[in-house]
N, C-alpha and C. Protein backbone atom coordinates (compact mmCIF):
# COMPACT_ATOMS: atom_id res chain seq x y z
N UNK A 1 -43.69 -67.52 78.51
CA UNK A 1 -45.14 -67.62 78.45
C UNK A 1 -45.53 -68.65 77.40
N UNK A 2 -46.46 -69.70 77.94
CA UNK A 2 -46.94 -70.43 76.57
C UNK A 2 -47.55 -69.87 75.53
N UNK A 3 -47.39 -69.70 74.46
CA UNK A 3 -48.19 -69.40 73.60
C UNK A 3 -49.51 -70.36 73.00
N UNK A 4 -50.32 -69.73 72.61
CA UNK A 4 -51.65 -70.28 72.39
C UNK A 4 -51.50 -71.27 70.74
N UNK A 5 -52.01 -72.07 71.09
CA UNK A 5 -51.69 -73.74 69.95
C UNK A 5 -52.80 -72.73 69.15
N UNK A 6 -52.35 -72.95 67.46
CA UNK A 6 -52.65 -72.28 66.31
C UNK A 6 -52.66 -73.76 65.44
N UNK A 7 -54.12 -74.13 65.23
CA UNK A 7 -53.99 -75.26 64.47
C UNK A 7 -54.08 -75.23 62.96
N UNK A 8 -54.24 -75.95 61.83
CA UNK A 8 -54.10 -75.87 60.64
C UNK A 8 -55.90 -75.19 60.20
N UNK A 9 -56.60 -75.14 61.24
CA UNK A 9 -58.09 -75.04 60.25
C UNK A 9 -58.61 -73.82 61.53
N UNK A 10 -57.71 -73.14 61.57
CA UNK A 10 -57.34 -71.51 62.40
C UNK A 10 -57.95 -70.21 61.47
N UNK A 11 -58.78 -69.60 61.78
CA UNK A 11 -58.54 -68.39 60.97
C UNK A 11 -57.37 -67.36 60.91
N UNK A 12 -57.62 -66.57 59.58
CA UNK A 12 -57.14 -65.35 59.73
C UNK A 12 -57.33 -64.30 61.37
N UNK A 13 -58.54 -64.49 61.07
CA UNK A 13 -59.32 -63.70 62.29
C UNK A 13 -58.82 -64.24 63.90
N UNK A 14 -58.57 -65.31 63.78
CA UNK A 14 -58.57 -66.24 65.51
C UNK A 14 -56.82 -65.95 65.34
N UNK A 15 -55.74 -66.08 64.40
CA UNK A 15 -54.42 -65.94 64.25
C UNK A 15 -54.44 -64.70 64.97
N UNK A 16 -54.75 -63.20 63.97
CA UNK A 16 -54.63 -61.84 64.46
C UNK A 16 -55.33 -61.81 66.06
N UNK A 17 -56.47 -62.51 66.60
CA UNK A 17 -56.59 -61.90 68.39
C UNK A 17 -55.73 -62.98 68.93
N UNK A 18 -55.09 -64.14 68.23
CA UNK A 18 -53.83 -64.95 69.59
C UNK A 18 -52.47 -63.50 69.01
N UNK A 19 -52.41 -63.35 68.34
CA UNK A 19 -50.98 -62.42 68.32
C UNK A 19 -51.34 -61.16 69.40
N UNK A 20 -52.55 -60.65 68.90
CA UNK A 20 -52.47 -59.57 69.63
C UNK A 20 -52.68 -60.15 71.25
N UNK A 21 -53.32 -60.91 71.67
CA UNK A 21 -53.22 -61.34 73.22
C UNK A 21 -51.39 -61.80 73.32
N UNK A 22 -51.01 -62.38 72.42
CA UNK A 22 -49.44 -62.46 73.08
C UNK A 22 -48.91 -61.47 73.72
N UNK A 23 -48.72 -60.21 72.33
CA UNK A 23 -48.42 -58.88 72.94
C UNK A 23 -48.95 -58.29 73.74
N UNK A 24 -50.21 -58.34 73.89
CA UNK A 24 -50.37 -57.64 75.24
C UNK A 24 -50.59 -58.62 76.81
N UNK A 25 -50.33 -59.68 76.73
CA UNK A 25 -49.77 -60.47 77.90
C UNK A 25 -48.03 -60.08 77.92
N UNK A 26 -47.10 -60.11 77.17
CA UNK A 26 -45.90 -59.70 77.25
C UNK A 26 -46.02 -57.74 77.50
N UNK A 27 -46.96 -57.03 77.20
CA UNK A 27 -46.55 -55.51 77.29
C UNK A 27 -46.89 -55.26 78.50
N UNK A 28 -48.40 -55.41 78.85
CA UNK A 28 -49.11 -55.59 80.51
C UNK A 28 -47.93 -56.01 81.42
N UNK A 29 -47.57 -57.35 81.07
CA UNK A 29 -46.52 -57.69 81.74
C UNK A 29 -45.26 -56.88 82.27
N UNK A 30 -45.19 -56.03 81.24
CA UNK A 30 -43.69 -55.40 81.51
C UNK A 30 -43.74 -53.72 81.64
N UNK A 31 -45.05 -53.20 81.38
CA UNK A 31 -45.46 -51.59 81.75
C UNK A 31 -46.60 -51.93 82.07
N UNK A 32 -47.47 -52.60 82.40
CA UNK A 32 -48.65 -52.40 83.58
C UNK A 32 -49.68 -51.50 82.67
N UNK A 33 -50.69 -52.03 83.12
CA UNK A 33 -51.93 -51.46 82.18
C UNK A 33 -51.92 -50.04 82.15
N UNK A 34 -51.57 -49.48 83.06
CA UNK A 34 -51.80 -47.86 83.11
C UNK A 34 -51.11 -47.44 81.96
N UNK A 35 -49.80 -47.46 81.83
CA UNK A 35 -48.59 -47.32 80.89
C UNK A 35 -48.60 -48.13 79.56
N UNK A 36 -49.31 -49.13 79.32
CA UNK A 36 -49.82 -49.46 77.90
C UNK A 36 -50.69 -49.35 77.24
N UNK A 37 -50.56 -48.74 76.23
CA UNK A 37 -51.66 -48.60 74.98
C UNK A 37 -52.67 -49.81 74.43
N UNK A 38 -53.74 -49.22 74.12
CA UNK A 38 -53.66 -49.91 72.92
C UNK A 38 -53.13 -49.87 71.25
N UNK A 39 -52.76 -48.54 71.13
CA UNK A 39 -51.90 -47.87 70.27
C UNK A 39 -50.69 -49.06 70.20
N UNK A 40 -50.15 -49.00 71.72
CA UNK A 40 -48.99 -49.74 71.47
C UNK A 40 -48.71 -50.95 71.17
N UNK A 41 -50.14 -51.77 71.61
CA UNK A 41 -50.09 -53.51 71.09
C UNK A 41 -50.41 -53.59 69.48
N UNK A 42 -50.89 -52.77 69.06
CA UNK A 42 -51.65 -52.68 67.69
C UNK A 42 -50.48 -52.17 66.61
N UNK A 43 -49.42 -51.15 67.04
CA UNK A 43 -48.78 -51.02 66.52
C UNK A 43 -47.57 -52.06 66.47
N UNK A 44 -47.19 -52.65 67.02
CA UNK A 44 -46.35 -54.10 67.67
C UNK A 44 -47.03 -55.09 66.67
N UNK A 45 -48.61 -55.11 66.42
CA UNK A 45 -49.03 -56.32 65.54
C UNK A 45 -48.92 -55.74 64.41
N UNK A 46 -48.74 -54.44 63.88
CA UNK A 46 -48.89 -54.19 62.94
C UNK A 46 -50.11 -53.88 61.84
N UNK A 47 -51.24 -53.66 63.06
CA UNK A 47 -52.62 -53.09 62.71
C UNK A 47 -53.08 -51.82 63.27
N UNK A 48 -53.91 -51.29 62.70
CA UNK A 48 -54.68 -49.68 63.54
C UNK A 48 -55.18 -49.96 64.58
N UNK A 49 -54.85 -49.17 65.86
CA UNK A 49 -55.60 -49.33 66.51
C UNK A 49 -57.22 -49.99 66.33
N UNK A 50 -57.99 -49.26 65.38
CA UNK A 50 -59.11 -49.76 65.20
C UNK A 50 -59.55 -51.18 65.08
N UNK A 51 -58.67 -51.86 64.65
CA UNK A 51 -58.56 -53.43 64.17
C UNK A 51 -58.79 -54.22 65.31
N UNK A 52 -57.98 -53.40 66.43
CA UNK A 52 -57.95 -54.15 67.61
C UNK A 52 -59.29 -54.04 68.50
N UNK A 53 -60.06 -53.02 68.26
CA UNK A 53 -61.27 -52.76 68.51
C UNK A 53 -62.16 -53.68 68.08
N UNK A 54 -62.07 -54.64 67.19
CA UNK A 54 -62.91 -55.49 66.16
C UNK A 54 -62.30 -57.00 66.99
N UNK A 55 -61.72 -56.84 67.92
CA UNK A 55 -62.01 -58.19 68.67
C UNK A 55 -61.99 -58.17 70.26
N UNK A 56 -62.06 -56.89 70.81
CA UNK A 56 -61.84 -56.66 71.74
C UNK A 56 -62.26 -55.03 72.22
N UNK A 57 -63.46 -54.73 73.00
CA UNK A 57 -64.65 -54.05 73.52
C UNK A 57 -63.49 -52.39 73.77
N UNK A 58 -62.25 -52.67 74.45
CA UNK A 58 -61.97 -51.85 74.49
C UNK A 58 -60.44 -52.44 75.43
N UNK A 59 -59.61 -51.26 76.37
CA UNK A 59 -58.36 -51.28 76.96
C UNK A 59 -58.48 -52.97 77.31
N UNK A 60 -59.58 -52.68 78.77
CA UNK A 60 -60.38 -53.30 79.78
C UNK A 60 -60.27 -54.69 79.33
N UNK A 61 -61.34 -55.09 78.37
CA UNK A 61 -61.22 -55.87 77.64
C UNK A 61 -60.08 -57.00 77.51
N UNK A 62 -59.32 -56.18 76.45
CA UNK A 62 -58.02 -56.65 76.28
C UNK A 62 -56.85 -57.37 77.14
N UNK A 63 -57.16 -56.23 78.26
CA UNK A 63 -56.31 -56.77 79.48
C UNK A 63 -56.53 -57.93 80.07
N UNK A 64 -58.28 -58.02 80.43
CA UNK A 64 -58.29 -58.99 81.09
C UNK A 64 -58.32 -60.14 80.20
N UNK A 65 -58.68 -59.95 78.91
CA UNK A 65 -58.75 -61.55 78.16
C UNK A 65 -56.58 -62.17 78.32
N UNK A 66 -55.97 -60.73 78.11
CA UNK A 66 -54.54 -61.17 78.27
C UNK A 66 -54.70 -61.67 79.84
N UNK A 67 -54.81 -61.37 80.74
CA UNK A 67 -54.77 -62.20 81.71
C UNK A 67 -55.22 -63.50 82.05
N UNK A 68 -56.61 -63.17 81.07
CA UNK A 68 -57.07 -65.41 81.29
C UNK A 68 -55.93 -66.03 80.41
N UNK A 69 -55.65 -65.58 79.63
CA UNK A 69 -54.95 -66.72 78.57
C UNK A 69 -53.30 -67.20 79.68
N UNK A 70 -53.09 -66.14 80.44
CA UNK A 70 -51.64 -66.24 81.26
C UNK A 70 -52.14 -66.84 82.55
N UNK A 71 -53.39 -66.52 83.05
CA UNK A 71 -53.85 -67.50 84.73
C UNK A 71 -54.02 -68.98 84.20
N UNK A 72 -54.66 -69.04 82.55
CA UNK A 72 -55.39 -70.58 82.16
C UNK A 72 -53.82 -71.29 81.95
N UNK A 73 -53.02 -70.73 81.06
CA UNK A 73 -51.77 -71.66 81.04
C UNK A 73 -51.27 -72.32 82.43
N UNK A 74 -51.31 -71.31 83.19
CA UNK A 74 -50.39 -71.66 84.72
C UNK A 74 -51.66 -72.30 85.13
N UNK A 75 -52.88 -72.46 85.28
CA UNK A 75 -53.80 -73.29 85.73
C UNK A 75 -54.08 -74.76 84.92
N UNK A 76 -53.70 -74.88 83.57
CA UNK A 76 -53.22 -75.88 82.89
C UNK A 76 -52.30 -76.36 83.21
N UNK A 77 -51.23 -76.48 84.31
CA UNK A 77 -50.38 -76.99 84.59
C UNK A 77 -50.88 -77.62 85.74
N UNK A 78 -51.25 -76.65 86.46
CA UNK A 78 -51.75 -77.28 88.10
C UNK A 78 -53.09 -78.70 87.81
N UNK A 79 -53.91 -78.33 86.89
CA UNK A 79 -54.51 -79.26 86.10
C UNK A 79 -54.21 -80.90 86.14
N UNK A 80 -53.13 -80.99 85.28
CA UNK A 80 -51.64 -81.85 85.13
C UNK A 80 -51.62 -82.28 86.10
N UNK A 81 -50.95 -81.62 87.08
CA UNK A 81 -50.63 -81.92 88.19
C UNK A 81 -51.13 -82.92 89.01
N UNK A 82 -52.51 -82.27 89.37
CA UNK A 82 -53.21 -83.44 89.82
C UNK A 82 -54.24 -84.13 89.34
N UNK A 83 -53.70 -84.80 88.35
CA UNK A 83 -54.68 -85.76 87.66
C UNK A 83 -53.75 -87.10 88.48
N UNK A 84 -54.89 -87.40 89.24
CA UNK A 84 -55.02 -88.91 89.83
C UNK A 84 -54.96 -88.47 90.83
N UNK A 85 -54.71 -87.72 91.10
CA UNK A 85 -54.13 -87.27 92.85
C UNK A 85 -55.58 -87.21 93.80
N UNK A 86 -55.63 -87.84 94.97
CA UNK A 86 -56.73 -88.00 95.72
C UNK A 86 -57.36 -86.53 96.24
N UNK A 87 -58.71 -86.24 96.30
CA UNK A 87 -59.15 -84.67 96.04
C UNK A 87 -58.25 -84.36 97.84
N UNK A 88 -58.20 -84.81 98.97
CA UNK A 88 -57.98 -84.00 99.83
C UNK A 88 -56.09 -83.83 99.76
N UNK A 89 -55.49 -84.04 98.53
CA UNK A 89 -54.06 -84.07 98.75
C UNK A 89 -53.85 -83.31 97.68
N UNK A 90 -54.99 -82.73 97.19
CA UNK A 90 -54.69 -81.71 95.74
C UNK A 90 -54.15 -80.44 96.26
N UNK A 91 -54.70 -79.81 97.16
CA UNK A 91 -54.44 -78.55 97.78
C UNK A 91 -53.21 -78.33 97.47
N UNK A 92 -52.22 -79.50 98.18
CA UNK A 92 -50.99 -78.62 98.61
C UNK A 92 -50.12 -79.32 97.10
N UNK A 93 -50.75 -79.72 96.19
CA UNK A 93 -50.06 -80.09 94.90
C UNK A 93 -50.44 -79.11 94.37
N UNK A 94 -51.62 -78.68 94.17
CA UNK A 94 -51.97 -76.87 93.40
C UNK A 94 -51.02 -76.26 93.56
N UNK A 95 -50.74 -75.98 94.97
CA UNK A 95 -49.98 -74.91 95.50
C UNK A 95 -48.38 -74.90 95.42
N UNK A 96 -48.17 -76.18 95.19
CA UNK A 96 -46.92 -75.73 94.93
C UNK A 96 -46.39 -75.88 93.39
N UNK A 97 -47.63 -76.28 92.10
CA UNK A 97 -47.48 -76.21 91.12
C UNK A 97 -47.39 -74.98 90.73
N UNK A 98 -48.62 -73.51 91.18
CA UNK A 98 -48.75 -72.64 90.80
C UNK A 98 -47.73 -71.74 91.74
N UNK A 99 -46.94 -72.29 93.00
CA UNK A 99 -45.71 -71.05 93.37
C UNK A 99 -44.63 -71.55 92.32
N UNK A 100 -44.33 -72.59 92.24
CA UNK A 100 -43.22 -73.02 91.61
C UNK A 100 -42.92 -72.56 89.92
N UNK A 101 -44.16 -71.75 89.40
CA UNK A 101 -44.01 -71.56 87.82
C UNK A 101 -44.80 -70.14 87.47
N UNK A 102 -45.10 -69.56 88.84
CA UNK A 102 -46.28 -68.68 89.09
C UNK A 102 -45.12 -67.26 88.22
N UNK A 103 -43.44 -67.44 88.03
CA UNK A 103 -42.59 -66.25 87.65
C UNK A 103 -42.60 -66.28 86.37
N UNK A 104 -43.23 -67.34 85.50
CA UNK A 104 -42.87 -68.33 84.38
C UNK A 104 -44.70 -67.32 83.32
N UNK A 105 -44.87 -66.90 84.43
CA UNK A 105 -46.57 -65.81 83.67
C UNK A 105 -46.19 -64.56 84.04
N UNK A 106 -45.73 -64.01 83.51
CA UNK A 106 -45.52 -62.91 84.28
C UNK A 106 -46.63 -61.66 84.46
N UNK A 107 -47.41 -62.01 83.22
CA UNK A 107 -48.92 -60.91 84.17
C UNK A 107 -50.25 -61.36 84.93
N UNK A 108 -49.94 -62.82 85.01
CA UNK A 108 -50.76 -63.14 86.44
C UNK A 108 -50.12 -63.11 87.50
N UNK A 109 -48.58 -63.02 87.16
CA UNK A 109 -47.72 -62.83 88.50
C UNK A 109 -47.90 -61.18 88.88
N UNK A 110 -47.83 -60.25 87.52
CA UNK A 110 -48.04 -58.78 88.44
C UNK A 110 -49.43 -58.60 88.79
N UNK A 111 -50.46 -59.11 88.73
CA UNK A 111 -51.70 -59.17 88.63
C UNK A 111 -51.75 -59.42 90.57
N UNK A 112 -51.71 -60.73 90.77
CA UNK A 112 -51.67 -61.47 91.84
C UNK A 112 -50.45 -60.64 93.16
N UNK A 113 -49.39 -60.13 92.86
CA UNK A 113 -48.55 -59.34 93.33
C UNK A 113 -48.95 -57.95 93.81
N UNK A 114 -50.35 -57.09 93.24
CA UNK A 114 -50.43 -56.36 93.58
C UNK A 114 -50.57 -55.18 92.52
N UNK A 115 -49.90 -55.74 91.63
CA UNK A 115 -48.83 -54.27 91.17
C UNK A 115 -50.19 -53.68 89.96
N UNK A 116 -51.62 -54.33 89.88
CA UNK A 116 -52.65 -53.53 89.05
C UNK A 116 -53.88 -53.46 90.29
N UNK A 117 -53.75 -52.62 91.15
CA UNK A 117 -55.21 -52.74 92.25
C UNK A 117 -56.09 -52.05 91.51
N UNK A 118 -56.06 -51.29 91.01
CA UNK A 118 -57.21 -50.83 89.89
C UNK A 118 -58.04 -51.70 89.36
N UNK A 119 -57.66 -53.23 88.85
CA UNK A 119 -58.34 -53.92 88.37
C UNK A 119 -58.26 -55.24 88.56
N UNK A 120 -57.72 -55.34 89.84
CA UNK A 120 -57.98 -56.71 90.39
C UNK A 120 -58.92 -57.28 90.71
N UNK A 121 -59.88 -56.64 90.90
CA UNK A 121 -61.36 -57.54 91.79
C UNK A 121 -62.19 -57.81 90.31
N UNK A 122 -61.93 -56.88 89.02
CA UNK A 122 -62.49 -57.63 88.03
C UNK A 122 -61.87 -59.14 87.37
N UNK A 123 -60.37 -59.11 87.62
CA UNK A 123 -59.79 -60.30 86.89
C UNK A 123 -59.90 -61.42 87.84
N UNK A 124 -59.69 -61.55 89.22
CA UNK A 124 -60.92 -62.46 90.21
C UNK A 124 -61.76 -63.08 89.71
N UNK A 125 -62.36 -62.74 88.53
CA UNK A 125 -63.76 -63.43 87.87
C UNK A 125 -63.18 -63.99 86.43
N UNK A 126 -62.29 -64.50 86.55
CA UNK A 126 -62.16 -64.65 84.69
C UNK A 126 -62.24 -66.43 84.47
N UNK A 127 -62.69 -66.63 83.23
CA UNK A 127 -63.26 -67.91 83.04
C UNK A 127 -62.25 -68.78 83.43
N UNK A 128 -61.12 -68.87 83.22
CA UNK A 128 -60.01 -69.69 83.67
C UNK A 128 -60.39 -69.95 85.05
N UNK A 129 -60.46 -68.68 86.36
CA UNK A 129 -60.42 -69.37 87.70
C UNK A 129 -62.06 -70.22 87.49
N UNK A 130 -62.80 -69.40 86.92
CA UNK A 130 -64.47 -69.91 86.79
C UNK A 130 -64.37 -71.41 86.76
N UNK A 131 -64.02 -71.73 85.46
CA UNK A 131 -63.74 -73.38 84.98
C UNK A 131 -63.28 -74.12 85.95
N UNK A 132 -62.25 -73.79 86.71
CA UNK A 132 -61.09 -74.33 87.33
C UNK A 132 -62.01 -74.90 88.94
N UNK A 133 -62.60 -73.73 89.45
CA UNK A 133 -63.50 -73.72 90.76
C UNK A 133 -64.20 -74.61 90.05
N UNK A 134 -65.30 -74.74 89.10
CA UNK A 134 -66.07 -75.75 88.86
C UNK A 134 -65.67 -77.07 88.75
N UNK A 135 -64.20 -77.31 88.43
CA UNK A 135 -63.66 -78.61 88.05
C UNK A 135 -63.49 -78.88 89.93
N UNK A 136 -62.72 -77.96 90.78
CA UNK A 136 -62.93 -78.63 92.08
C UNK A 136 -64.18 -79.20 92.71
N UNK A 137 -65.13 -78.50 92.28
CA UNK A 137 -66.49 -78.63 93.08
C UNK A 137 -66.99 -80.26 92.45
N UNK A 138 -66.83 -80.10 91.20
CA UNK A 138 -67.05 -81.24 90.61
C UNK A 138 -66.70 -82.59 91.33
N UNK A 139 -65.35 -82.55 91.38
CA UNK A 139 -64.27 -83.49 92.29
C UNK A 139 -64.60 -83.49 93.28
N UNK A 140 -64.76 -82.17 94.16
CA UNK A 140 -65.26 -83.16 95.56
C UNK A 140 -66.58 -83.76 96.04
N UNK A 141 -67.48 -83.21 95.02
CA UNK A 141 -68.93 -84.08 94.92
C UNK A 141 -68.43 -85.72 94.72
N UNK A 142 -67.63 -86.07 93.88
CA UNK A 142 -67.80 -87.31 93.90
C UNK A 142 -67.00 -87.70 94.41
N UNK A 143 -65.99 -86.99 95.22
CA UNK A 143 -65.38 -87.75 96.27
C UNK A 143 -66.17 -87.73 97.78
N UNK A 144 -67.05 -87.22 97.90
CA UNK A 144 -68.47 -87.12 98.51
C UNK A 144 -68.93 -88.59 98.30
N UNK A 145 -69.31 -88.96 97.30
CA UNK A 145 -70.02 -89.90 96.84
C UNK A 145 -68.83 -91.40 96.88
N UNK A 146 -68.11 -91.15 96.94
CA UNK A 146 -66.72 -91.96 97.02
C UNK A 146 -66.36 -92.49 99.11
N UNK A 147 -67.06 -91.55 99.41
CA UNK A 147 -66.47 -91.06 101.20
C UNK A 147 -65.55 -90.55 101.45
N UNK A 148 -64.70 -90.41 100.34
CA UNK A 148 -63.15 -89.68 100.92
C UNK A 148 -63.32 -88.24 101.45
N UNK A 149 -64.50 -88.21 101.32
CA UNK A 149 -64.84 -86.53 101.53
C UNK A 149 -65.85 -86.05 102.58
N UNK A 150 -65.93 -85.60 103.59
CA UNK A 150 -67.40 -85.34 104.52
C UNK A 150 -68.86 -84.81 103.22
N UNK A 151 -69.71 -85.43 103.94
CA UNK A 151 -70.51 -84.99 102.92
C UNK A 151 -71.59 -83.95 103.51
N UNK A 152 -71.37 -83.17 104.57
CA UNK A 152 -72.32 -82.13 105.22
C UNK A 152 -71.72 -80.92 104.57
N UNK A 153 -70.80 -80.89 103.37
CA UNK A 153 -70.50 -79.44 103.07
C UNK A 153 -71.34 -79.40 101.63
N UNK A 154 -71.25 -77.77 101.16
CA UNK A 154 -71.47 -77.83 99.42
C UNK A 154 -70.56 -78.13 99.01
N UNK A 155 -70.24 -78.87 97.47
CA UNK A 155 -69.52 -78.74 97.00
C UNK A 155 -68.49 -77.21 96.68
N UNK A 156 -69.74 -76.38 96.33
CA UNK A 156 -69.47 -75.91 95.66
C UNK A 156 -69.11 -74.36 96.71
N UNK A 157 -69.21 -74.45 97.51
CA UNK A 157 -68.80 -73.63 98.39
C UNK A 157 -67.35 -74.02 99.07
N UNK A 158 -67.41 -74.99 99.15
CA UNK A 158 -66.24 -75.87 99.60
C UNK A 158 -64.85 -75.32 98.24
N UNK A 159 -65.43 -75.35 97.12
CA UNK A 159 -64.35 -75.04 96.21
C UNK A 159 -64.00 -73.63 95.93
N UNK A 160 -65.73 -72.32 96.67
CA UNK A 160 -64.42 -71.06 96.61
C UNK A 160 -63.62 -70.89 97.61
N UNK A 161 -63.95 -71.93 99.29
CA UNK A 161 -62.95 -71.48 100.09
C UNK A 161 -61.57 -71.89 99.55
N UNK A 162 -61.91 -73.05 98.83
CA UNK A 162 -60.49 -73.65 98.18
C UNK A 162 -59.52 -72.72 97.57
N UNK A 163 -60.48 -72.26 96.46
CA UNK A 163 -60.13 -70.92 95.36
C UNK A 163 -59.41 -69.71 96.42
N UNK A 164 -60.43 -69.00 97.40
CA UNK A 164 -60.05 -68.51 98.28
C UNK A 164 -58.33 -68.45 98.65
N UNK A 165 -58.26 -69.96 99.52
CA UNK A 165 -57.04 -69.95 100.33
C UNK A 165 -55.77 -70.32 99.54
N UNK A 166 -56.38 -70.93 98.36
CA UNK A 166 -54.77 -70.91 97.01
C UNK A 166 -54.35 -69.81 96.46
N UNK A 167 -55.22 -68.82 96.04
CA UNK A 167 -55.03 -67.22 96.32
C UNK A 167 -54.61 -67.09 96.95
N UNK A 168 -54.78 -66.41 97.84
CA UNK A 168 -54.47 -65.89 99.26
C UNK A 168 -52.77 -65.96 99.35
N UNK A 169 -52.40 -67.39 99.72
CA UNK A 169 -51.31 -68.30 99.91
C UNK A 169 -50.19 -67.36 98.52
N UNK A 170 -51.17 -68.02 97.35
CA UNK A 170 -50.29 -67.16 95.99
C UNK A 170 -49.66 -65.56 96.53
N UNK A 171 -50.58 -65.04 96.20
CA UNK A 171 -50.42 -63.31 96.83
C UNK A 171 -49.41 -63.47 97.34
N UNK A 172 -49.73 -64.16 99.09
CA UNK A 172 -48.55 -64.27 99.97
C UNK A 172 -47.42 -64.67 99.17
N UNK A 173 -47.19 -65.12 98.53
CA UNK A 173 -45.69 -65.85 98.07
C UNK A 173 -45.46 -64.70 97.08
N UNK A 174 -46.06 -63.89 96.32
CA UNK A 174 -45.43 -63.27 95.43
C UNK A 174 -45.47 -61.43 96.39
N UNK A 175 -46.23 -61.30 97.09
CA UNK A 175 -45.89 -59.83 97.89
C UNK A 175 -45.09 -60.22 99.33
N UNK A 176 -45.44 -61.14 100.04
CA UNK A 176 -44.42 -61.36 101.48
C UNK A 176 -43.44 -62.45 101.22
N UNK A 177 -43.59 -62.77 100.35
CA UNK A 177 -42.46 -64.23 99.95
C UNK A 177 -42.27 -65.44 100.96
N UNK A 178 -43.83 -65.67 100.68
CA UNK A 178 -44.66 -66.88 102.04
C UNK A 178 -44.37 -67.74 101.30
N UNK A 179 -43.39 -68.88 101.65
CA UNK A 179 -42.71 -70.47 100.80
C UNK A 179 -44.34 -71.34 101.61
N UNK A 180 -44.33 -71.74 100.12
CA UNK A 180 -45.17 -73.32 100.62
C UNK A 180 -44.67 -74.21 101.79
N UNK A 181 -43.55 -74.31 102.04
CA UNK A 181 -42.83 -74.92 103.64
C UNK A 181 -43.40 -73.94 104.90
N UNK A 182 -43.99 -73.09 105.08
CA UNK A 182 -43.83 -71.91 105.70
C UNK A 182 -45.17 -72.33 106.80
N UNK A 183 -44.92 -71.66 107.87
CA UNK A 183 -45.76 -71.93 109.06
C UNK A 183 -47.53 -71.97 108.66
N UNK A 184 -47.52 -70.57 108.09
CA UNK A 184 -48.56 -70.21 107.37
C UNK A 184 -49.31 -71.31 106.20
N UNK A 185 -48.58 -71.37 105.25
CA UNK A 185 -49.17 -72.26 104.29
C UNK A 185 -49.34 -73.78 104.76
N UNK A 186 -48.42 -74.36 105.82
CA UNK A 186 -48.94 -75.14 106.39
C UNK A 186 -49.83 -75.45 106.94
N UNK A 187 -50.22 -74.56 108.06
CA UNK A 187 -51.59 -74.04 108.49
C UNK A 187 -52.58 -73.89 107.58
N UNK A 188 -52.42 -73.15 106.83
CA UNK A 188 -53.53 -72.95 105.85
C UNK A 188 -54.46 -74.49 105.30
N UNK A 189 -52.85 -75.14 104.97
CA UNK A 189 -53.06 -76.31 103.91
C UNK A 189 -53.64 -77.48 105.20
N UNK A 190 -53.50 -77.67 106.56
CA UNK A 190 -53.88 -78.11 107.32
C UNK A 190 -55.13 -78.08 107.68
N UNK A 191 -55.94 -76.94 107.79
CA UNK A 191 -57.41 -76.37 107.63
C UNK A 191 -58.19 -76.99 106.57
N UNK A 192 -58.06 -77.06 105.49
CA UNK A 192 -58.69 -77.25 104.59
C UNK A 192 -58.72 -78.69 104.46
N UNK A 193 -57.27 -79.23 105.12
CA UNK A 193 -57.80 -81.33 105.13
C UNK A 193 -58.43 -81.39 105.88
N UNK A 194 -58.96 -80.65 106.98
CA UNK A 194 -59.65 -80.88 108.00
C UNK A 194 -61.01 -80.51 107.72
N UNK A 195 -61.14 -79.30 106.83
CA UNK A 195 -61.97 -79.15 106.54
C UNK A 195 -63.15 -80.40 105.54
N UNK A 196 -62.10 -80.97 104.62
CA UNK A 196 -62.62 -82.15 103.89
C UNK A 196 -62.89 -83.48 104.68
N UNK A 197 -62.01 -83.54 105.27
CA UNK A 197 -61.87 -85.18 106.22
C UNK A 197 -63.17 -85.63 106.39
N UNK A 198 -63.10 -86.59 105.91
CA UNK A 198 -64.45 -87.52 106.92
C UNK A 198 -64.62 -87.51 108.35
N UNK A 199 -65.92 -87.46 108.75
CA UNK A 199 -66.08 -87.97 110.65
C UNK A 199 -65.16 -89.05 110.42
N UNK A 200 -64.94 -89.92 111.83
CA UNK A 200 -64.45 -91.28 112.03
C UNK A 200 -65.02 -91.84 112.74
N UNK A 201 -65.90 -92.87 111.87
CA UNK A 201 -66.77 -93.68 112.29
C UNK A 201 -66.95 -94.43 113.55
């Protein structure tokens, strides 16, 4: 798991919630929210429970901020990835940035896998995918404005089906063990150029 960059003009305060999000991205990870405390991350940092209360609302909380910091790393990569890359050829570069390193997080991997349905439809919303959908929508507006892009769609609708079907695809690869080569993700990834393509003039 990457750990979170701790610069020289860092607090006390910002040090103690990256430690405690480490540990509980590594505990979530490995006993699943039901089965972890907050007792148990707090005792691991070496503070009272209560302490941990003073940066974080409660379990809930906790969990899901450990989950943005583990979806934003692996979405910081896909990021990377396609910088320069033309918006209708990003799809299938996302997709195989985030299967290819998706084992490398391991609680957006149990997250995405299934293995917390209790609280999946809240972590669906966390600022990492938020940012990330906005950076597509962004991109294909001005590849709109560029032509590489039909321009009768929203942007911004256009980027949750995006969000949508890179999910989806994910899931598939980590519960049915759907390879990016695979009939399916082909299809999938086929839809969505079609979906972008320009008429032809």
């Amino acid at each position: 798991m990457a750990i979170p960059v701790q610069n020289a003009s860092s607090t006390k305060g910002d040090r103690t919630r990256n430690l405690l999000l480490e540990i509980a991205v590594r505990r979530f990870a490995l006993d699943g929210y039901r089965r972890t405390s907050v007792s148990d991350i707090a005792r691991e940092a070496r503070l009272s429970p209560a302490a941990v209360y003073a940066y974080f609302a409660g379990k809930e909380a906790l969990f899901q901020a450990a989950v943005d910091l583990d979806a934003s790393a692996l979405i910081d990569r896909a990021r990377t990835a396609i910088a320069g890359t033309p918006v209708r050829a990003r799809e299938a570069v996302i997709l195989a940035e985030l299967a290819d390193h998706i084992t490398e997080h391991p609680l957006a991997a149990r997250v995405l896998s299934g293995q917390e349905p209790e609280v999946i439809d809240r972590v669906l919303d966390l600022p990492s995918l938020r940012a990330f959908n906005a950076q597509i929508a962004h991109d294909i507006a001005e590849a709109q404005v560029a032509g590489e892009v039909r321009t009768d769609v929203d942007p911004a609708t256009m980027a949750d089906g995006f969000e949508a079907v890179i999910l989806t695809l994910l899931m598939g690869r980590l519960q049915a063990r759907v390879t990016g080569d695979s009939r399916l993700a082909i299809g999938a990834l086929t839809v969505l150029d079609a979906a972008l393509r320009p008429p032809r003039s």
